[in-house]
N, C-alpha and C. Protein backbone atom coordinates (compact mmCIF):
# COMPACT_ATOMS: atom_id res chain seq x y z
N UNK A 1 -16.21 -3.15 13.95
CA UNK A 1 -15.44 -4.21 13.35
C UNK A 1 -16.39 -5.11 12.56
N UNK A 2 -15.94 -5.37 11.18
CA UNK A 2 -16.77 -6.36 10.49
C UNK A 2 -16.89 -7.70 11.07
N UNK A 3 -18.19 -8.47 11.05
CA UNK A 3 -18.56 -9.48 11.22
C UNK A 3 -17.21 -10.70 11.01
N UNK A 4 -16.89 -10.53 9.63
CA UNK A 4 -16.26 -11.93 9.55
C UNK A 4 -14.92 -11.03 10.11
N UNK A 5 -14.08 -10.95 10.62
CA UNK A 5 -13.09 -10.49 11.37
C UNK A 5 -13.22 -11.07 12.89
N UNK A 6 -11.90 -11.78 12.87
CA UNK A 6 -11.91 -12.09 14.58
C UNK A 6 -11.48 -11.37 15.13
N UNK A 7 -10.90 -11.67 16.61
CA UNK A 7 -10.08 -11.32 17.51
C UNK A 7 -8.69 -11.89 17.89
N UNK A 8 -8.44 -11.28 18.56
CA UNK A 8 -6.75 -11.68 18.64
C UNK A 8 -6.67 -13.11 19.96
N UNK A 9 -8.07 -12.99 20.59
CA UNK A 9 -8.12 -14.24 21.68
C UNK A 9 -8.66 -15.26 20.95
N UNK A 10 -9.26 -15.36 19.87
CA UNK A 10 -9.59 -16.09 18.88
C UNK A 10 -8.33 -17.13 18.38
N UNK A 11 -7.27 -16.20 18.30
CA UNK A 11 -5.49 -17.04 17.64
C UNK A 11 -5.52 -17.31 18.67
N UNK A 12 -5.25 -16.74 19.56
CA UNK A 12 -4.51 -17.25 20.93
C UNK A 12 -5.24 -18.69 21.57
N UNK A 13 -6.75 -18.67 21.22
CA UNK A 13 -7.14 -19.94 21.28
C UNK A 13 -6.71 -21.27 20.69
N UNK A 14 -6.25 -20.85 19.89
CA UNK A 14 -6.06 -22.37 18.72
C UNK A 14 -4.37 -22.15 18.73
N UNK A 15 -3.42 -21.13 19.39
CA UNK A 15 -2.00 -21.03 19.29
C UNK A 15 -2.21 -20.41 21.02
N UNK A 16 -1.87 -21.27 21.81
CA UNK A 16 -1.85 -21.37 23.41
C UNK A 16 -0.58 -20.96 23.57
N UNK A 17 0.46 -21.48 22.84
CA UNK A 17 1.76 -21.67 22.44
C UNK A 17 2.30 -19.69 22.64
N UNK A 18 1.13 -18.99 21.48
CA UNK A 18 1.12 -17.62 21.58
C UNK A 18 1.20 -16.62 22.60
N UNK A 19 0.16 -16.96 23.14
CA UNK A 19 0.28 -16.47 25.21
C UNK A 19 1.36 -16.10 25.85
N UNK A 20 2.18 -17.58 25.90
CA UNK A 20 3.16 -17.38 26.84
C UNK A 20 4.28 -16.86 26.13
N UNK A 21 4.03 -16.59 25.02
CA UNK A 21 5.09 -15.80 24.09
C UNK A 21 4.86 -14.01 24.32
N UNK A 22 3.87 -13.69 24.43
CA UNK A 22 3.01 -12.46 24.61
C UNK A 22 4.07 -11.32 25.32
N UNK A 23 4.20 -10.83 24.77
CA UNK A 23 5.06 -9.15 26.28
C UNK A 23 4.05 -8.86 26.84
N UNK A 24 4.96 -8.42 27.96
CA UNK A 24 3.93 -7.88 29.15
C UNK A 24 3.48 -6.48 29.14
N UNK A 25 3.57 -5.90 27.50
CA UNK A 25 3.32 -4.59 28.04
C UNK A 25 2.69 -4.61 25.41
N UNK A 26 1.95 -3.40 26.31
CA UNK A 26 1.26 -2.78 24.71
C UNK A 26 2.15 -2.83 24.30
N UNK A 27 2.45 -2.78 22.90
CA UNK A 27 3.55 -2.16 22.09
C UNK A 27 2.60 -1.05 21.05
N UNK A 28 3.59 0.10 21.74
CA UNK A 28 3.36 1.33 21.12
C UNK A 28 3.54 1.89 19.63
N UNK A 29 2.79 1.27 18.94
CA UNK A 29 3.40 1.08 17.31
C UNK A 29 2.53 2.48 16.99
N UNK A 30 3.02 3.93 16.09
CA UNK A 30 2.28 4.63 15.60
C UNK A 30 1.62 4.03 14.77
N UNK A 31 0.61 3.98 14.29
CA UNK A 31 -0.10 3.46 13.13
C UNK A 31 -0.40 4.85 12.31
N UNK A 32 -0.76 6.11 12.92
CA UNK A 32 -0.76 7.39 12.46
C UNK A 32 -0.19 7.34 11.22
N UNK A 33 1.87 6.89 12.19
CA UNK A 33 2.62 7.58 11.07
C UNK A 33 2.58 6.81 9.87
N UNK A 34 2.27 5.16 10.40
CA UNK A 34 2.02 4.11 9.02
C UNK A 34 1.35 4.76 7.96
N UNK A 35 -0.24 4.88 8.63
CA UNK A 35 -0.87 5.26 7.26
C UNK A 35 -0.63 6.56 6.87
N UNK A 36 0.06 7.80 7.11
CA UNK A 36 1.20 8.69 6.23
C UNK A 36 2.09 7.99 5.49
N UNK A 37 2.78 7.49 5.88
CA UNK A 37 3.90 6.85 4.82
C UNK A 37 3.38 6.16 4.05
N UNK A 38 2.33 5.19 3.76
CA UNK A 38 1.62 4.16 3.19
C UNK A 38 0.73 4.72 2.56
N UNK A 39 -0.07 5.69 3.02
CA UNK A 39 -1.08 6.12 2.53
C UNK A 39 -2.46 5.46 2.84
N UNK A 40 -2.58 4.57 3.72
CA UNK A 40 -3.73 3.83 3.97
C UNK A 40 -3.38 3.37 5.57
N UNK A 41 -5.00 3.10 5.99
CA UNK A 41 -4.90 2.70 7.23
C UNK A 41 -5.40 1.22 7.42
N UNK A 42 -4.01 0.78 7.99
CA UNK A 42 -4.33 -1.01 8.31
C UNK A 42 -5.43 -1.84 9.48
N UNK A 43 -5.80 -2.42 8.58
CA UNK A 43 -7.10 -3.29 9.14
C UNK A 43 -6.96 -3.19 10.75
N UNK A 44 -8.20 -3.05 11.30
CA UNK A 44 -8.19 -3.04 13.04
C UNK A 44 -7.67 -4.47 13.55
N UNK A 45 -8.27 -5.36 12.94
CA UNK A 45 -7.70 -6.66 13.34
C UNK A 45 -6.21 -6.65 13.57
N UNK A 46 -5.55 -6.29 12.44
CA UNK A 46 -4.05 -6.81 12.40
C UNK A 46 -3.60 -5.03 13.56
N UNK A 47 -3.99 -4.36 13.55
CA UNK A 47 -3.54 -3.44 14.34
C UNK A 47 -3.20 -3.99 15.67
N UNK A 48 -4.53 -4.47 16.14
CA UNK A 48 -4.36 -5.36 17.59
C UNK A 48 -3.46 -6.77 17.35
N UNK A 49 -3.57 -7.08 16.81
CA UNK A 49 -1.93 -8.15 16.64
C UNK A 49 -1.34 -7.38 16.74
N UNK A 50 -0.63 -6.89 16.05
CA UNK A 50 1.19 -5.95 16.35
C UNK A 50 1.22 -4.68 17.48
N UNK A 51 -0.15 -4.49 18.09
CA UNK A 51 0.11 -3.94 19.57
C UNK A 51 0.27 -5.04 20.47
N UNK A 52 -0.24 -6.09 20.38
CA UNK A 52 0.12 -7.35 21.29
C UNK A 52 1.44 -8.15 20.70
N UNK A 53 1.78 -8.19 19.82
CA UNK A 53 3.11 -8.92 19.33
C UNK A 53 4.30 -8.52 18.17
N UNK A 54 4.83 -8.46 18.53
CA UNK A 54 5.79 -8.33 17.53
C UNK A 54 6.03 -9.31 16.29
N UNK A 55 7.28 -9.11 15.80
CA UNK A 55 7.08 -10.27 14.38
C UNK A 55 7.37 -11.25 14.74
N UNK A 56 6.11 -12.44 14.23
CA UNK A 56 6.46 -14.04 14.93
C UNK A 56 6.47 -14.56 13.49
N UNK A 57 6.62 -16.03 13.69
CA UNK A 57 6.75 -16.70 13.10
C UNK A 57 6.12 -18.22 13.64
N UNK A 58 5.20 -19.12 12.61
CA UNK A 58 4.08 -19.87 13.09
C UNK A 58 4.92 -21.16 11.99
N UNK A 59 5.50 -22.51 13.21
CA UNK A 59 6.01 -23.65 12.95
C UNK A 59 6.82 -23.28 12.05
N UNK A 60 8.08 -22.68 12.19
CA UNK A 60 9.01 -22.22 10.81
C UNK A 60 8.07 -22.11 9.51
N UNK A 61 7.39 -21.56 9.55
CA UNK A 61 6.50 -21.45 7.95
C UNK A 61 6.16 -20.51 7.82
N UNK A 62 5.22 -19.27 8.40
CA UNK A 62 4.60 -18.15 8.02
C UNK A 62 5.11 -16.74 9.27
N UNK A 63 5.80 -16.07 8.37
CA UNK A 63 6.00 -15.15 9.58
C UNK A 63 5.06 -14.31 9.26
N UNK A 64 4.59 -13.61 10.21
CA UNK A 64 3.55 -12.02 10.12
C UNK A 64 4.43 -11.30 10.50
N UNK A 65 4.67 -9.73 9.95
CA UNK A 65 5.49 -8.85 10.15
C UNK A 65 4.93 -8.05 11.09
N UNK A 66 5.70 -7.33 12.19
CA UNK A 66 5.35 -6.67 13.00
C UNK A 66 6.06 -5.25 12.92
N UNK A 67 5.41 -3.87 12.85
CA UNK A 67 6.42 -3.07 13.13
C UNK A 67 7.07 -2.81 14.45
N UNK A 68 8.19 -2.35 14.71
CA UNK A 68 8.71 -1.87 15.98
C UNK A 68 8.80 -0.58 16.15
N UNK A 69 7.99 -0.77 17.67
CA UNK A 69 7.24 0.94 17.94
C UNK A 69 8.96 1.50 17.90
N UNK A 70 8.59 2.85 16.89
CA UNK A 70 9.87 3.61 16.50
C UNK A 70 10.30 3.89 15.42
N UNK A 71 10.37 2.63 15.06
CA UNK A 71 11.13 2.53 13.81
C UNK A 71 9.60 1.90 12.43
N UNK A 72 8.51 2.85 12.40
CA UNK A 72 7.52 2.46 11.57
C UNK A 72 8.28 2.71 10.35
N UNK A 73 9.31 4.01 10.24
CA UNK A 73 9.57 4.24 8.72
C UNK A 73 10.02 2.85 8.37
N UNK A 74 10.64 2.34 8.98
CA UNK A 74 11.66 1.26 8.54
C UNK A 74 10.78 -0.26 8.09
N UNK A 75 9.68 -0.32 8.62
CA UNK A 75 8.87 -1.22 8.44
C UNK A 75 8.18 -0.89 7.02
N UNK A 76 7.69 0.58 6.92
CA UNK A 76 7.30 0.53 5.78
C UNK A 76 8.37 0.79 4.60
N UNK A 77 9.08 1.10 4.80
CA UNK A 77 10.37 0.96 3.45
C UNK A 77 10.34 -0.36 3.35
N UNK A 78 10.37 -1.31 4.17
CA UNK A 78 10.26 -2.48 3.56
C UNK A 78 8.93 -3.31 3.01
N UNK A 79 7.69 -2.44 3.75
CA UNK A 79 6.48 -2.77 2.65
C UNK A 79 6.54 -2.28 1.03
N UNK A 80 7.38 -1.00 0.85
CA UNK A 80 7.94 -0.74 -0.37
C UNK A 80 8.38 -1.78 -1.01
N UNK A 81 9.38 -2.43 -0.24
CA UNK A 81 10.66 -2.84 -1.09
C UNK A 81 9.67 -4.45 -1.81
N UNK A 82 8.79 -4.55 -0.61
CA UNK A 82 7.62 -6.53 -1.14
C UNK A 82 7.15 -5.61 -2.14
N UNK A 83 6.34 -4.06 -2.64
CA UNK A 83 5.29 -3.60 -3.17
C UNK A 83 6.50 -3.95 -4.62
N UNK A 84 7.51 -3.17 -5.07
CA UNK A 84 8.34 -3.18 -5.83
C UNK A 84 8.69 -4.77 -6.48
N UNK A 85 8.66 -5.61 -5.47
CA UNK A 85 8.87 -6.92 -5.90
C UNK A 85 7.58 -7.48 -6.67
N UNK A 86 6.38 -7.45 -5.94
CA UNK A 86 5.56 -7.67 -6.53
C UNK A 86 5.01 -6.99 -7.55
N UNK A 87 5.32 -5.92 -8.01
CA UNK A 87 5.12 -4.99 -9.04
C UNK A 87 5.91 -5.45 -10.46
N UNK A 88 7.42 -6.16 -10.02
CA UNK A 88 7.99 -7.13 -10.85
C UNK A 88 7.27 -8.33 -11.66
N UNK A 89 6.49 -8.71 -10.45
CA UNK A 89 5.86 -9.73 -10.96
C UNK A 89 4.57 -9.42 -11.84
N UNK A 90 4.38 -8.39 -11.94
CA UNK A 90 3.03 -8.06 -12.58
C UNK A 90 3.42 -7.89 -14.21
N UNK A 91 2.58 -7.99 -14.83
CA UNK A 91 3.10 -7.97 -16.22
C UNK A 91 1.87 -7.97 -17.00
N UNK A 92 2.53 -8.14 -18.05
CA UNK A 92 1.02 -7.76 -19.78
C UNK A 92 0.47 -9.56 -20.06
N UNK A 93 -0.18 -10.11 -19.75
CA UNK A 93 -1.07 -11.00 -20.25
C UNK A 93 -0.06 -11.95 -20.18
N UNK A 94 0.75 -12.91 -21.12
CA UNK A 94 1.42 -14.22 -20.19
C UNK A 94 2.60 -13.72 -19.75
N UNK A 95 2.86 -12.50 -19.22
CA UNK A 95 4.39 -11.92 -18.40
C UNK A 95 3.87 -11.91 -16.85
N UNK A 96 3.13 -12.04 -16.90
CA UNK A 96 1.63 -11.96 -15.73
C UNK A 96 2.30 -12.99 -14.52
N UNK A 97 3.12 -12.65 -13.20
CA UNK A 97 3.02 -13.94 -12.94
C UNK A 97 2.79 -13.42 -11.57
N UNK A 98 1.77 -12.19 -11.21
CA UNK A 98 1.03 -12.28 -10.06
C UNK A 98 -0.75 -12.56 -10.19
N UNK A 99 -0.92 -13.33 -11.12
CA UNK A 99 -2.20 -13.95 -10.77
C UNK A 99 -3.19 -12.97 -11.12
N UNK A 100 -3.32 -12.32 -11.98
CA UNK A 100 -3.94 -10.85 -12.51
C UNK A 100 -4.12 -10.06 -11.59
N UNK A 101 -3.16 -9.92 -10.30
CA UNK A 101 -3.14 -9.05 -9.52
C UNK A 101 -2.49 -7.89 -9.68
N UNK A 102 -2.91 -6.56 -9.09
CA UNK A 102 -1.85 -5.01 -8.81
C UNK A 102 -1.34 -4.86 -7.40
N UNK A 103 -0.36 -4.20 -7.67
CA UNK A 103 0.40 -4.06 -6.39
C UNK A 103 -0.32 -2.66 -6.05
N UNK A 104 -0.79 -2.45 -4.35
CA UNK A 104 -0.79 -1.23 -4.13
C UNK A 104 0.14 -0.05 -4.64
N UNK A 105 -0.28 0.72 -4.75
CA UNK A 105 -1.08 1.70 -4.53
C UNK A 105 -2.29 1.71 -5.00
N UNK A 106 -2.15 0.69 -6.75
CA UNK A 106 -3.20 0.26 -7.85
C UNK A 106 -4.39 0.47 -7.13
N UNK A 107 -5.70 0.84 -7.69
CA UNK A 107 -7.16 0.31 -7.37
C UNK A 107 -7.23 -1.54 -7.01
N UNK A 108 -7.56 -1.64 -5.90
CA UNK A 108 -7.65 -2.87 -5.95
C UNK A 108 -6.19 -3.85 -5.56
N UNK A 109 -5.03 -2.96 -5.60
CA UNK A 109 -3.49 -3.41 -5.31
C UNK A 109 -3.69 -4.27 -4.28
N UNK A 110 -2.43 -5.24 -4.46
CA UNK A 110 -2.46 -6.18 -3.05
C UNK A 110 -0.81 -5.59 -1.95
N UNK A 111 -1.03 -5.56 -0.80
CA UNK A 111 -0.24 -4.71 0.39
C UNK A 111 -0.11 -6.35 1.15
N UNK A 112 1.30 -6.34 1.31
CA UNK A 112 1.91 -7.78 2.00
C UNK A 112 2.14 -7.19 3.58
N UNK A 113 1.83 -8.42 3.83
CA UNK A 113 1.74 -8.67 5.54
C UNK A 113 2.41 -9.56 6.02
N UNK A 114 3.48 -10.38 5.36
CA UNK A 114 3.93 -11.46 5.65
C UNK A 114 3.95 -12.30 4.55
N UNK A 115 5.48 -13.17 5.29
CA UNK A 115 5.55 -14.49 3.54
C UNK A 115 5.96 -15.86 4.31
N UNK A 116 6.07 -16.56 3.74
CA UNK A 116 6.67 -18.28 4.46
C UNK A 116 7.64 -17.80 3.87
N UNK A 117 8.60 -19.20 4.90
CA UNK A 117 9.84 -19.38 5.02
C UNK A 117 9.94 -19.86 3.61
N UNK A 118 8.94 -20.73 2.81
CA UNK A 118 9.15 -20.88 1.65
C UNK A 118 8.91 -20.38 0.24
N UNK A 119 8.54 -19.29 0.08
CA UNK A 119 8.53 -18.30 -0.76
C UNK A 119 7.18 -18.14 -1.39
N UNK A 120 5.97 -18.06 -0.36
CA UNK A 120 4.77 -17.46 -0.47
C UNK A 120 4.72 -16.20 0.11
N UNK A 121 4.12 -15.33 -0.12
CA UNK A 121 3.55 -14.33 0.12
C UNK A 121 1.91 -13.64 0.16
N UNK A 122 1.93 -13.42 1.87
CA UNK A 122 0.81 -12.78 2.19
C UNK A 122 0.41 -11.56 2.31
N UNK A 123 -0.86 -11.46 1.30
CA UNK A 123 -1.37 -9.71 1.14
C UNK A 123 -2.86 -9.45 1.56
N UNK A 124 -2.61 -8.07 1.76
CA UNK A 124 -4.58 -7.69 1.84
C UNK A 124 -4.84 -6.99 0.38
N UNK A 125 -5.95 -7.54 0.08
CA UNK A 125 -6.70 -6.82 -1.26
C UNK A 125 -7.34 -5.37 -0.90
N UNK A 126 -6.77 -4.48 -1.25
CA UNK A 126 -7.08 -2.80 -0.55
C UNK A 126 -8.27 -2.84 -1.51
N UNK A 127 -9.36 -3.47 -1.51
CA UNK A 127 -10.63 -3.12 -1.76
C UNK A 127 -11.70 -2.01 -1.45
N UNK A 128 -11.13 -0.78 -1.04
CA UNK A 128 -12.50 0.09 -0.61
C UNK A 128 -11.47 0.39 0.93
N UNK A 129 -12.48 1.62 1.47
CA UNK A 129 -12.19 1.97 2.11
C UNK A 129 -12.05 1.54 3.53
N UNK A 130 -12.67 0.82 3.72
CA UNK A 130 -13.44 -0.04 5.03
C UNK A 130 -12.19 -1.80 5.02
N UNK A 131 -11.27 -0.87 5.62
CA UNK A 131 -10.30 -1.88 5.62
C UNK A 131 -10.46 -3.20 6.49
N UNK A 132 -11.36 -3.46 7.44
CA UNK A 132 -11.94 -4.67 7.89
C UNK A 132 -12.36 -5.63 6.90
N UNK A 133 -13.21 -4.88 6.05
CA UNK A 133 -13.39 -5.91 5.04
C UNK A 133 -12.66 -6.75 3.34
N UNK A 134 -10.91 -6.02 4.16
CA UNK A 134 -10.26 -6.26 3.19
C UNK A 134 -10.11 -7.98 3.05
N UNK A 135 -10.15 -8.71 1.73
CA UNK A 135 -9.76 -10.22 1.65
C UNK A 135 -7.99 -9.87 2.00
N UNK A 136 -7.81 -11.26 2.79
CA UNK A 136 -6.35 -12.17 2.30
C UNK A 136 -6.31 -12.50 1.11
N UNK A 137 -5.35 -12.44 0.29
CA UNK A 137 -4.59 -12.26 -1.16
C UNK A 137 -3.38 -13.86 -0.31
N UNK A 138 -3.45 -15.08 -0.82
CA UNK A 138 -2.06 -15.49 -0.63
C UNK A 138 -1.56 -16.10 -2.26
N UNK A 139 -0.33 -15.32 -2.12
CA UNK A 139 0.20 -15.97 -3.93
C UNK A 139 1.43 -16.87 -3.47
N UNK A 140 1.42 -17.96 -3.80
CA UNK A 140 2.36 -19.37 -3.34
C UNK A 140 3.23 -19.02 -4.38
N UNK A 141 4.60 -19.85 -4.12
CA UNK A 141 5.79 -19.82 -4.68
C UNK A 141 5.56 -20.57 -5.88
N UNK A 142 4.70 -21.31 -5.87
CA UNK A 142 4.35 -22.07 -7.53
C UNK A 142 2.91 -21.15 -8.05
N UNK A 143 3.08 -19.57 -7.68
CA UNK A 143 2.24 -19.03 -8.83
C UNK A 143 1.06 -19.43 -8.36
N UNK A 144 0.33 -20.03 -7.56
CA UNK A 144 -0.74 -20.01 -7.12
C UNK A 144 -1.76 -18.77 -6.54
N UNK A 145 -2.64 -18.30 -7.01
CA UNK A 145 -3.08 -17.18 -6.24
C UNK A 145 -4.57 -17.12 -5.84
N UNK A 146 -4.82 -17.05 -4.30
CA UNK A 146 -6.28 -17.16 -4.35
C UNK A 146 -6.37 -16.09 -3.24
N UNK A 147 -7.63 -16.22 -2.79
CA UNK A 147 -8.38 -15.04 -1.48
C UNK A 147 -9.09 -15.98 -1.15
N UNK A 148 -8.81 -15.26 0.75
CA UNK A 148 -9.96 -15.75 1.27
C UNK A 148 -10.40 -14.16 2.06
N UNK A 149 -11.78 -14.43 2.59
CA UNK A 149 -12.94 -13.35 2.63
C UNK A 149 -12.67 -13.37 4.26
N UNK A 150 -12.22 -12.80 4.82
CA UNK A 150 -11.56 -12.77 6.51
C UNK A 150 -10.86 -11.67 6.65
N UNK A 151 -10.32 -11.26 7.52
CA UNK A 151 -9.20 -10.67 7.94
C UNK A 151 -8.25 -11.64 8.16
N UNK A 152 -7.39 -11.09 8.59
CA UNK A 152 -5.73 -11.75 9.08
C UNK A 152 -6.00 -12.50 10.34
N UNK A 153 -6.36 -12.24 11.37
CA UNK A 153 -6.36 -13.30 12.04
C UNK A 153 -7.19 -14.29 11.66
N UNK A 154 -8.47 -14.18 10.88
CA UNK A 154 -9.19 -15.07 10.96
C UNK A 154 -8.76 -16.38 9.88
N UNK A 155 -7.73 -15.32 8.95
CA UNK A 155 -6.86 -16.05 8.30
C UNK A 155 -5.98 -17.16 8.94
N UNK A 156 -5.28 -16.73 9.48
CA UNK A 156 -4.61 -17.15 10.71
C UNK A 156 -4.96 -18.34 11.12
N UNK A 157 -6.29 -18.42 12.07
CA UNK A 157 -7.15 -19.31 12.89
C UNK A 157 -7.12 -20.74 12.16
N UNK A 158 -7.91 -20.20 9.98
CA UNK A 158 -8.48 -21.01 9.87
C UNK A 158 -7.03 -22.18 8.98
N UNK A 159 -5.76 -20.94 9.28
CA UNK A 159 -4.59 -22.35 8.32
C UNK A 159 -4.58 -23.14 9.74
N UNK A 160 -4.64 -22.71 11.10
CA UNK A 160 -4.02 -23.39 11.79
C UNK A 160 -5.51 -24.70 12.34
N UNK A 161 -6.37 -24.07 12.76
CA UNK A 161 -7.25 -25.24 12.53
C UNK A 161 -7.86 -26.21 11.35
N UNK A 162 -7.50 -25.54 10.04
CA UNK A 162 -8.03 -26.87 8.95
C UNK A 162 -8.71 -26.18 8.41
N UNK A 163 -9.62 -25.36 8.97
CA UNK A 163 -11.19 -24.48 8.77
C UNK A 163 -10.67 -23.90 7.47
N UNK A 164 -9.96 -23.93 6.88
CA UNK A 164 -9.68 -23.02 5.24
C UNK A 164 -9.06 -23.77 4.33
N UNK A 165 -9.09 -24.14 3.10
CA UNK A 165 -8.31 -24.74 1.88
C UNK A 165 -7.33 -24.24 1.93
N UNK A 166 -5.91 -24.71 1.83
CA UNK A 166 -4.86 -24.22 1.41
C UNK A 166 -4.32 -24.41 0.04
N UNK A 167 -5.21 -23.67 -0.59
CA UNK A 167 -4.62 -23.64 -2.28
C UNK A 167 -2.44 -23.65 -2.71
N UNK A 168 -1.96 -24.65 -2.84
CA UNK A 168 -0.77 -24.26 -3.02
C UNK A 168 0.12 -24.12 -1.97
N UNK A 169 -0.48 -24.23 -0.90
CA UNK A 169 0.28 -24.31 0.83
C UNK A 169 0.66 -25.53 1.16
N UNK A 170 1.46 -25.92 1.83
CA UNK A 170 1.53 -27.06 2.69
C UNK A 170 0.33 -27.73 3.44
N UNK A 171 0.17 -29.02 2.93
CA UNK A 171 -1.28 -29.30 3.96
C UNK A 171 -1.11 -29.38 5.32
N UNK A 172 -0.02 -29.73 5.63
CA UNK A 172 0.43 -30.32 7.57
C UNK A 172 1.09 -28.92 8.07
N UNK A 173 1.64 -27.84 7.45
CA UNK A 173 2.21 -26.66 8.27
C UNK A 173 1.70 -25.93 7.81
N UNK A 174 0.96 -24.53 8.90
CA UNK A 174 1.55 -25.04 10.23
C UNK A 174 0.13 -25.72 10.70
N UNK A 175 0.57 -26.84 11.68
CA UNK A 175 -0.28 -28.29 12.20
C UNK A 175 -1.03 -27.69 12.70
N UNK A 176 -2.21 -28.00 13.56
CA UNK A 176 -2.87 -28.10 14.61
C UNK A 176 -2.33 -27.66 15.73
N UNK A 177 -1.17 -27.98 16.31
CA UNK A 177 -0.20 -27.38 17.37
C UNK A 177 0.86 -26.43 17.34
N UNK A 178 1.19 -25.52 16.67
CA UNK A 178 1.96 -24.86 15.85
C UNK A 178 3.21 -24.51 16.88
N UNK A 179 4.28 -24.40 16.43
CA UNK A 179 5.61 -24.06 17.61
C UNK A 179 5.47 -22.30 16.87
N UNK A 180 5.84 -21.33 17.92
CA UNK A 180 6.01 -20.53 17.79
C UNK A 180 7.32 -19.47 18.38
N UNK A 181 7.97 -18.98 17.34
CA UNK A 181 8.69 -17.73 17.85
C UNK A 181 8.52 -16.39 17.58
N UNK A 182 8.37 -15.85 18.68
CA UNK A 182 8.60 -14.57 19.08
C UNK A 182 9.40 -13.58 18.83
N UNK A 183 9.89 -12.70 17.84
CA UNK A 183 11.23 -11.97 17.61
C UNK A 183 10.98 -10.61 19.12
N UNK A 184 12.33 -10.09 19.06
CA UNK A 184 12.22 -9.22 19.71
C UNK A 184 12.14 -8.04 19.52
N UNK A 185 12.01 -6.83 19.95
CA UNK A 185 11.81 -5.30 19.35
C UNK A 185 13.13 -5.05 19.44
């Protein structure tokens, strides 16, 4: 695992809240069949999130998508359906309104992992093969688009402790104390 990549007790440190949300049991997500359908294999970090949780959601603001062991096709038809959207948004020089970004499959494409309740969207930059060291991609609902150099949780960690700029985000959500829900499988 790359250096700048946390751990999943890392969130759970700074979201306590997370814990007692936690199932009591692995969740058996193929990831196999993911990266067949996708064509790529998702970062180890976020792997161990969605074997420990399903899709939450952090102070009504940022959900992370979780697949449900079973139903991976269905998770990734809907990574299709964000890839397609954001592929909309891509365009020729000022039609441009993903931030001179490509949507995967592209060299370099950005692959969503989650959006706010208010119409941002979170991606990994499929940079190379060595998917640990993929950046967070977040493009805000006002067209904002930046990276940060982490994985997903560490992403995670640093909206909820302060530790990261939020270009185009909300400065106060989600707070320091974040309320969290849990969806179910």
């Amino acid at each position: 695992m790359a250096d700048n990549v946390l751990t999943l007790s890392h969130l759970e440190q700074v979201i306590p809240e997370l814990i007692r949300a936690r199932p009591g049991r692995v969740r058996a997500v193929d990831f196999e069949q993911i990266q067949a359908l996708l064509g790529v294999s998702l970062p180890s970090d976020y792997q161990e999130l969605v074997r420990a949780y399903p899709t939450f959601e952090i102070d009504q603001f940022l959900r992370v998508w979780s697949p449900t062991p079973g139903e991976e096709d269905g998770f990734c038809a809907d990574v299709r359906d964000e890839l397609e959207i954001l592929e909309d948004l891509c365009g020729e020089d000022d039609d441009d309104l993903a931030g001179g970004y490509v949507a995967y499959p592209a060299d370099m494409g950005l692959l969503p992992w989650g959006q706010s309740l208010s119409g941002d969207t979170f991606y990994w930059k499929t940079s190379g093969s060595k998917t640990d060291l993929w950046p967070v991609v977040v493009g805000t609902r006002d067209n904002e688009w930046w990276e940060f150099e982490g994985g997903i949780i560490a992403f995670l960690v640093g909206l909820v402790n302060g530790s990261i700029e939020r270009c185009g985000l909300p400065s106060d959500i989600p707070g320091p104390n974040p309320s969290i829900h849990v969806f179910s499988d």
